[in-house]
Protein backbone atom coordinates (compact mmCIF):
# COMPACT_ATOMS: atom_id res chain seq x y z
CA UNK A 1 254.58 103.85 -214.12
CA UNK A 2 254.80 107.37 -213.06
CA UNK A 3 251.77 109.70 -212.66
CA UNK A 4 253.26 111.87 -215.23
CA UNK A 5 254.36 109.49 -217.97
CA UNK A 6 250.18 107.64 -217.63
CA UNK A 7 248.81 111.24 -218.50
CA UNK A 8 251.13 111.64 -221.35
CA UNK A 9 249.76 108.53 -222.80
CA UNK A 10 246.52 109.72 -222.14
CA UNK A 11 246.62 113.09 -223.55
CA UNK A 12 248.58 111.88 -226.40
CA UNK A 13 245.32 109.95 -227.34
CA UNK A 14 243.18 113.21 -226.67
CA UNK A 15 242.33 116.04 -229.43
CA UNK A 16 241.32 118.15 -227.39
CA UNK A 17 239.76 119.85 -230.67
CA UNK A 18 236.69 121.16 -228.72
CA UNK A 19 238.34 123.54 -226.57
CA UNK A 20 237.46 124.47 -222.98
CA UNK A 21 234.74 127.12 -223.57
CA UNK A 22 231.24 126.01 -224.31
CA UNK A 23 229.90 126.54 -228.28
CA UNK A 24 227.03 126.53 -230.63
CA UNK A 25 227.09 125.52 -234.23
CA UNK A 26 225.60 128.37 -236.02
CA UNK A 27 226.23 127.70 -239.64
CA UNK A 28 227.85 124.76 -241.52
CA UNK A 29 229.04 124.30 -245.52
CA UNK A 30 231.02 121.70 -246.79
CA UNK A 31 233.92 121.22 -243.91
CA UNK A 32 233.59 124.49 -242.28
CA UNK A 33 231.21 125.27 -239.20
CA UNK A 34 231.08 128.57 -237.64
CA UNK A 35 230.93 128.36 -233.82
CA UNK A 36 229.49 130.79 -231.99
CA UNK A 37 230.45 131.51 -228.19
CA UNK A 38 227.88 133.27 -226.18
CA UNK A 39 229.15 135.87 -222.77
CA UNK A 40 228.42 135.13 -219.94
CA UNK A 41 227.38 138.58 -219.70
CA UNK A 42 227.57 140.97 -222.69
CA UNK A 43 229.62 144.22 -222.65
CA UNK A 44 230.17 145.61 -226.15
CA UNK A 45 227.99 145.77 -228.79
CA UNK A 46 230.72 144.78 -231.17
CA UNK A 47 231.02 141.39 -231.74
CA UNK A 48 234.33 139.08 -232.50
CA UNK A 49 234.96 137.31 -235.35
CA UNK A 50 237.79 135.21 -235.74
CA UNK A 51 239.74 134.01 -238.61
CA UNK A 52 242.49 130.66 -237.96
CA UNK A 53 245.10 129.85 -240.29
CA UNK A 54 244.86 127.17 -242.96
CA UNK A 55 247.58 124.89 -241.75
CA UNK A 56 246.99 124.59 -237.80
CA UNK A 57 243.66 123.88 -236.03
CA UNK A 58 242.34 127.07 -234.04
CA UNK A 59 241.43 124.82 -231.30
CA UNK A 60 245.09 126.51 -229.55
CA UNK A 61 243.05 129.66 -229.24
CA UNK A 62 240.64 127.95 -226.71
CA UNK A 63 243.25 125.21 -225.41
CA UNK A 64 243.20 125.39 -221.32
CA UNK A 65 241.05 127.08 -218.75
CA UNK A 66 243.18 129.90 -217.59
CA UNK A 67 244.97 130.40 -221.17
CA UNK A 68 242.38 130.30 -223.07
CA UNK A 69 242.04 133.58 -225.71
CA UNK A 70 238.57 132.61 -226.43
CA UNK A 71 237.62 132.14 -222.74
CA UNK A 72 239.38 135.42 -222.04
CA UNK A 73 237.43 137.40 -224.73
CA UNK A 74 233.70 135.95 -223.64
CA UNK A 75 234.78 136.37 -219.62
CA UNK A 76 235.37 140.23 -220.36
CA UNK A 77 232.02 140.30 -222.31
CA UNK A 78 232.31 140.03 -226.15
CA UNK A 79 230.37 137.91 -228.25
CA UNK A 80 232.47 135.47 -230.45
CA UNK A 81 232.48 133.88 -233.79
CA UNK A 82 235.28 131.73 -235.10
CA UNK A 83 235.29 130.27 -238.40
CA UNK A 84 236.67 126.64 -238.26
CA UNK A 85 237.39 125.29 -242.11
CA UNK A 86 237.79 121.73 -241.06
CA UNK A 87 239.80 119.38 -242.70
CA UNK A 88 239.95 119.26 -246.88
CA UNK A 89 239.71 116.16 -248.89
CA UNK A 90 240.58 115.10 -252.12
CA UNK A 91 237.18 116.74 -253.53
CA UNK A 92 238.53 120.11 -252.30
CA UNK A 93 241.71 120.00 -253.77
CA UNK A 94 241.33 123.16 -256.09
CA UNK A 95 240.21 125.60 -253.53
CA UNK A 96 242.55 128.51 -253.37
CA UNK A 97 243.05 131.19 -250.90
CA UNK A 98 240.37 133.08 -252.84
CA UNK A 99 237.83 130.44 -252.49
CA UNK A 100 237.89 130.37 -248.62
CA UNK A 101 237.22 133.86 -248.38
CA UNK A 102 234.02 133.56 -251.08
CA UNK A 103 232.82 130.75 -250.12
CA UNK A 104 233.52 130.25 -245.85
CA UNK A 105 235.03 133.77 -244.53
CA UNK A 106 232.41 135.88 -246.27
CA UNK A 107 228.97 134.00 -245.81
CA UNK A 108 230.18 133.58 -242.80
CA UNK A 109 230.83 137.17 -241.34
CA UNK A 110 227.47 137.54 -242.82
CA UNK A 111 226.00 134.99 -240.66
CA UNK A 112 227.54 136.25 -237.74
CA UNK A 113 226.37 140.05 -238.58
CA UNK A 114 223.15 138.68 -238.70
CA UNK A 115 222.81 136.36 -235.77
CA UNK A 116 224.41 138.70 -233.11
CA UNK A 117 222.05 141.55 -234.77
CA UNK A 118 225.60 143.66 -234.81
CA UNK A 119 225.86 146.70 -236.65
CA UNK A 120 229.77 146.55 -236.88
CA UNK A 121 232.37 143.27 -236.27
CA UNK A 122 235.87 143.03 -235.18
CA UNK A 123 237.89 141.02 -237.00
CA UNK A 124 240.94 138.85 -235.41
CA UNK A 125 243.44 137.34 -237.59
CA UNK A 126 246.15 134.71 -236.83
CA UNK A 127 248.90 134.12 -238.72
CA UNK A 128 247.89 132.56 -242.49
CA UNK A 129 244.54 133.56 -241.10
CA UNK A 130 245.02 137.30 -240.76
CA UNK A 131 246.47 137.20 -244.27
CA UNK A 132 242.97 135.95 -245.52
CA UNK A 133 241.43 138.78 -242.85
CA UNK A 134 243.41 141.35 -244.53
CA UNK A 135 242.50 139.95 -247.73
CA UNK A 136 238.79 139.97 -246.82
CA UNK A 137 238.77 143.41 -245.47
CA UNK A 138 240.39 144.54 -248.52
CA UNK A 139 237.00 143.47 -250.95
CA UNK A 140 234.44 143.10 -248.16
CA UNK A 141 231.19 144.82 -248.25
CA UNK A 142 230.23 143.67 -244.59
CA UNK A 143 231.04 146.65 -241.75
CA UNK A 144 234.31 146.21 -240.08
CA UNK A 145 235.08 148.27 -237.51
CA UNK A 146 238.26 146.67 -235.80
CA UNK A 147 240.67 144.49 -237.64
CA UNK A 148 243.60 143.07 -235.64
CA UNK A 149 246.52 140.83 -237.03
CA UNK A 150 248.43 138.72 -234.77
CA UNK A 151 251.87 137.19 -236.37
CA UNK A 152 250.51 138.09 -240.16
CA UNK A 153 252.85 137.66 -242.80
CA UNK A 154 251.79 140.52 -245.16
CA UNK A 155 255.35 141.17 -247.39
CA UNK A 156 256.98 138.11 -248.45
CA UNK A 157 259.72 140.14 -250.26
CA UNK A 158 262.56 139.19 -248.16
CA UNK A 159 262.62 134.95 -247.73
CA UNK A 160 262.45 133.83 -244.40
CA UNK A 161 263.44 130.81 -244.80
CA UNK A 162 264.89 128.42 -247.82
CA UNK A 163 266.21 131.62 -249.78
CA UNK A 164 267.66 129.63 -251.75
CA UNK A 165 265.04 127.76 -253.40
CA UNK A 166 262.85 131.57 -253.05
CA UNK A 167 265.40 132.39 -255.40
CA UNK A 168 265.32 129.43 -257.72
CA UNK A 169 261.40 129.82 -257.45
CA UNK A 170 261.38 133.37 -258.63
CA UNK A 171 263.88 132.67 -261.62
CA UNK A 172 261.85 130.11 -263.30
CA UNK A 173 264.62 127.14 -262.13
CA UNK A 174 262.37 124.72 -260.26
CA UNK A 175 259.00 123.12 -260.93
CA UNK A 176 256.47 124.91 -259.17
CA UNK A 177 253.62 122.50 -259.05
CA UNK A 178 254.18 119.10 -260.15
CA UNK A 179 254.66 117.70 -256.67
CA UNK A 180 251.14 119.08 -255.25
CA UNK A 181 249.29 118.86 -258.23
CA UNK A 182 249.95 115.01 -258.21
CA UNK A 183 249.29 114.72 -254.43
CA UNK A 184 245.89 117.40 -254.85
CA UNK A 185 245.80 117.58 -250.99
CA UNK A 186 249.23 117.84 -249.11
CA UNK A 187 248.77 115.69 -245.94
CA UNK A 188 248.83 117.24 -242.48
CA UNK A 189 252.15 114.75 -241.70
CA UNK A 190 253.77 116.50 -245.00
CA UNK A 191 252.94 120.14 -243.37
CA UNK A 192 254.37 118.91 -240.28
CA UNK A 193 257.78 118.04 -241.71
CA UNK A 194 258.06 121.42 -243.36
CA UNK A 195 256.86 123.58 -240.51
CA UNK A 196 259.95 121.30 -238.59
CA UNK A 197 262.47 122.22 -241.56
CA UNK A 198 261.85 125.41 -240.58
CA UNK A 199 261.81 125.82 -236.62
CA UNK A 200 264.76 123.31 -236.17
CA UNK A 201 266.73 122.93 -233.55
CA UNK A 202 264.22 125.12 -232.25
CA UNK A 203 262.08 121.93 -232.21
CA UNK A 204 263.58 119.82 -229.64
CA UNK A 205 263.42 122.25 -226.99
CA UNK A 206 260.19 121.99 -225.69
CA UNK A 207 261.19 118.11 -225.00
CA UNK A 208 264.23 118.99 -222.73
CA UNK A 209 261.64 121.98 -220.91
CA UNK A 210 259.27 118.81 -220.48
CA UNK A 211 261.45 116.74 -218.66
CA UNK A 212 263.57 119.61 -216.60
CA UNK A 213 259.50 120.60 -215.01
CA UNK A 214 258.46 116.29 -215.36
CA UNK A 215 257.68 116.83 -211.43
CA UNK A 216 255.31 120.02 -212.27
CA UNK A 217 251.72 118.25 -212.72
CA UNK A 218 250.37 122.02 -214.19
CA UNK A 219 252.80 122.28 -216.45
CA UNK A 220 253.18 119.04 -217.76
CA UNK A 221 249.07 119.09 -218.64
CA UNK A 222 250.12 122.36 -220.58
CA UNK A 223 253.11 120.96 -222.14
CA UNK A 224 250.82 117.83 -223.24
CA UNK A 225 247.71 120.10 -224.42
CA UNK A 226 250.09 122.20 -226.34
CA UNK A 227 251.94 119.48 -227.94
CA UNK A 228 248.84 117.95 -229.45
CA UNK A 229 248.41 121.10 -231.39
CA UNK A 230 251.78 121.44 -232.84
CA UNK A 231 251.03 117.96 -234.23
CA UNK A 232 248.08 118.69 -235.50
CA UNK A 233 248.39 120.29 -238.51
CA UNK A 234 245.56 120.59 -241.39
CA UNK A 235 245.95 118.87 -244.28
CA UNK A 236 246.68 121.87 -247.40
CA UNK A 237 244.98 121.58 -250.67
CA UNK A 238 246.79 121.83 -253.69
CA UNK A 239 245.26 125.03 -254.71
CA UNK A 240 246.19 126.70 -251.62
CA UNK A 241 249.51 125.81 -251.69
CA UNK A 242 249.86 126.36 -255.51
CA UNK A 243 248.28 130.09 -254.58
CA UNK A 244 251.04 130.76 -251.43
CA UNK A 245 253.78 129.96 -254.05
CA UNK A 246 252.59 131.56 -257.06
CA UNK A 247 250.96 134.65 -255.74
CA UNK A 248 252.98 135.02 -251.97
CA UNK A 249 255.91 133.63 -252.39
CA UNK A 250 257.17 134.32 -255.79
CA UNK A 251 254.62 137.60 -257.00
CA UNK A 252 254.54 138.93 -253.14
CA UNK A 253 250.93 139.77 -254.80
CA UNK A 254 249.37 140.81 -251.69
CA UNK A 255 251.49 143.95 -250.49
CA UNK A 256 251.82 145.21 -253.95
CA UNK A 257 247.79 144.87 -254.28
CA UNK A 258 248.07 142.99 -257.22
CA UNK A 259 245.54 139.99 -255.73
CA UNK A 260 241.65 139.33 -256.47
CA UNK A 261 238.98 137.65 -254.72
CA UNK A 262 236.24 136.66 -257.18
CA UNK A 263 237.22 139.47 -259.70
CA UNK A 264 237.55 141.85 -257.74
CA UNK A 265 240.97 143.66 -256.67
CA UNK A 266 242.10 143.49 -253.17
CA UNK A 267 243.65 146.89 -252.27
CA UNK A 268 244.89 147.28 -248.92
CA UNK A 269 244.14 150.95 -249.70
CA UNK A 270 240.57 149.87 -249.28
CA UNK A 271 240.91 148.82 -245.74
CA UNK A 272 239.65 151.77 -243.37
CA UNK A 273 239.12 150.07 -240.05
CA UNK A 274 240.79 150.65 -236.61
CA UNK A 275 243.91 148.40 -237.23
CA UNK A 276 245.98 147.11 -234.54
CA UNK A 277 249.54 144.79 -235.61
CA UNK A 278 251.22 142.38 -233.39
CA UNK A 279 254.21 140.46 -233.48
CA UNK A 280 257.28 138.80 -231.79
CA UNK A 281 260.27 139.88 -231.82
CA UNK A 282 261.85 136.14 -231.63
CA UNK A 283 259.20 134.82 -234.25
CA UNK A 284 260.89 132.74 -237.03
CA UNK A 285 258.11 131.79 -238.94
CA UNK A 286 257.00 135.28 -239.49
CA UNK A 287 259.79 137.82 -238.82
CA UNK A 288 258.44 141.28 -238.46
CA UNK A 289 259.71 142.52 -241.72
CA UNK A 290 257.13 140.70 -242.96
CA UNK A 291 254.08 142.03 -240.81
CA UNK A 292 255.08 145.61 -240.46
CA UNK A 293 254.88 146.93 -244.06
CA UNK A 294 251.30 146.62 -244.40
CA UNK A 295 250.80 149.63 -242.06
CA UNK A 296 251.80 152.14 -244.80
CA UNK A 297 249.39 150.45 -247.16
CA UNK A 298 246.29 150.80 -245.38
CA UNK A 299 244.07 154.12 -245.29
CA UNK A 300 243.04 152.96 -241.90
CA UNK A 301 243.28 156.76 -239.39
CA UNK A 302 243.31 154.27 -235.99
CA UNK A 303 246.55 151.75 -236.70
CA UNK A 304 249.06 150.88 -233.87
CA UNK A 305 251.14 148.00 -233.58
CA UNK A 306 252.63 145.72 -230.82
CA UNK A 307 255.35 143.99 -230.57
CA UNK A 308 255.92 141.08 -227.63
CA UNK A 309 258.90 139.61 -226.56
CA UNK A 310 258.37 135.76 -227.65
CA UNK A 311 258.43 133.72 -230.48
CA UNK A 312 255.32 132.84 -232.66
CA UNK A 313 252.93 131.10 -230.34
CA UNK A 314 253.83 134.51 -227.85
CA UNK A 315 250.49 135.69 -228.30
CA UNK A 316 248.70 133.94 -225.28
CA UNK A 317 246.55 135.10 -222.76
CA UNK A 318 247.65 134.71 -218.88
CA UNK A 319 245.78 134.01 -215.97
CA UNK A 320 242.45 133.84 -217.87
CA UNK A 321 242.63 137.09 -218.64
CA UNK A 322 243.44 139.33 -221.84
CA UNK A 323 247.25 140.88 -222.27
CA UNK A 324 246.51 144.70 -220.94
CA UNK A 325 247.45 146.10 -224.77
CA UNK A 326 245.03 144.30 -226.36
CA UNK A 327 241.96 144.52 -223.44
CA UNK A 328 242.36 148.73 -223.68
CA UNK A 329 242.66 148.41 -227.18
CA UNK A 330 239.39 146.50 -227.97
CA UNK A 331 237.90 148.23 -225.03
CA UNK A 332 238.25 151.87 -225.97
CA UNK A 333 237.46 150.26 -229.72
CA UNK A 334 233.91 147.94 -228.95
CA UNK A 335 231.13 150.74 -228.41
CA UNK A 336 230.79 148.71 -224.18
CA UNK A 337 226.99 149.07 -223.27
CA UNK A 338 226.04 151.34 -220.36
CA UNK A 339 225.46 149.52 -217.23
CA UNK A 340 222.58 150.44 -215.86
């Protein structure tokens, strides 16, 4: 058997869920643990704290030495936190959007306040995941001082995708939640299909860029690393997903400031940190008519935004070490300690 085609069986057998970089569990509840990843040698006295979406596990940010964000961000001296929800059960199958942030994202920026002694936090937001950041920063009473959103769907005005049943939704013509509400947890194989309704034929490329660079023992490691993400998608509770129709989807709650988090209201008027936007310009998942809007909703002085060439995974580091944009930006952004 080729050398290639063994190491796909192996990797195909391998999670790869712990990353590359080394971590310390700081703080668990229910599912969720908050890792902590310690620099090598520190450099700013404001620490990272990142938020992952709900559907994919974050383990992509810290997937391969070399192109690893996580790895990137510690190397250049930042402290990191990353919030990892774990997988729901049955038992969880009323949380809500809502309930992550009470109950994970917010005792756990408090955690991280407290155990890297930080006055201030950055927070990073991907995808589903900066929608709960902005969320968060919207009602939070912990100090943020940076907030940056990469591929955040914000304004879900204009459908994406399946416009037609957006349309259906919003008239009252189809039953919103009897399918969840009898599953209570949608499993991770029933997230996979839809996120491939969506990116087909888009899909089947990466197979035919697999076996064009077959010969390529780098890449092919890559391709296999990657691919084990992409299938590994979280299992979405039925409160979640009842929330993302209901309140995204058909009320488009968020960018009209018409959604709460444990009574209170979350106005992205309230948001005053440094903001800084990214997206793709190839991104189908999360056009950039849906990220962009939320920059004339915040009362934030320091916002910029960045757009890559790329689709929605464009985001990665190269070469181990942070895209320029985004190292200046956090740099001029992270109060850096003096060197002595």
């Amino acid at each position: 058997m080729d050398t290639w085609k063994k190491k796909m069986i192996h990797y195909n057998e391998t999670p790869y869920k712990d990353g590359v970089t080394p971590r310390e569990s700081i703080w668990k509840k229910n599912k969720a643990t908050l890792w902590y990843y310690k620099a090598p040698e520190k450099k700013y006295n404001i620490p990272i704290f990142i938020i992952y979406s709900l559907i994919n596990q974050p383990f992509i940010l810290d997937l391969q030495t070399g192109g690893s964000t996580i790895e990137a961000l510690v190397q250049s001296g930042f402290e990191v936190y990353m919030i990892d929800y774990g997988k729901p059960g049955l038992e969880d199958k009323d949380m809500t959007l809502s309930d992550y942030i009470t109950y994970y994202i917010q005792p756990g920026m408090k955690v991280a306040l407290n155990h890297s002694r930080a006055n201030e936090m950055t927070i990073m937001g991907y995808c589903l995941g900066g929608t709960l950041a902005a969320i968060y920063a919207s009602v939070a009473e912990e100090p943020i001082k940076n907030l940056i959103l990469f591929v955040t769907p914000m304004d879900f005005e204009t459908p994406a995708y399946l416009d037609k049943w957006v349309k259906a939704l919003r008239e009252g013509e189809v039953d919103r939640f009897k399918y969840v509400e009898e599953l209570g947890v949608i499993p991770a194989s029933h997230v996979e299909a839809g996120i491939r309704v969506i990116t087909s034929p888009i899909y089947l490329t990466p197979y035919l860029s697999l076996l064009l660079n077959r010969q390529d023992k780098a890449y092919v490691d890559k391709w296999l690393r990657f691919n084990t993400w992409t299938k590994g998608h979280i299992p979405l509770t039925s409160g979640v997903a009842k929330q993302i129709t209901e309140d995204l989807t058909k009320e488009n709650k968020v960018i009209r400031n018409l959604m709460e988090v444990d009574g209170k209201k979350a106005r992205l008027s309230n948001i005053t940190a440094n903001l800084l936007v990214v997206g793709t310009e190839g991104d189908r998942l999360v056009p950039l008519d849906h990220i962009l809007p939320i920059m004339e909703k915040v009362s934030s002085v320091d916002k910029q935004t960045h757009i890559l060439k790329g689709g929605h995974t464009g985001t990665s580091v190269r070469n181990g070490k942070l895209p320029a944009y985004l190292d200046h930006w956090l740099d001029e952004r992270s109060s850096p300690i003096e060197q002595k």
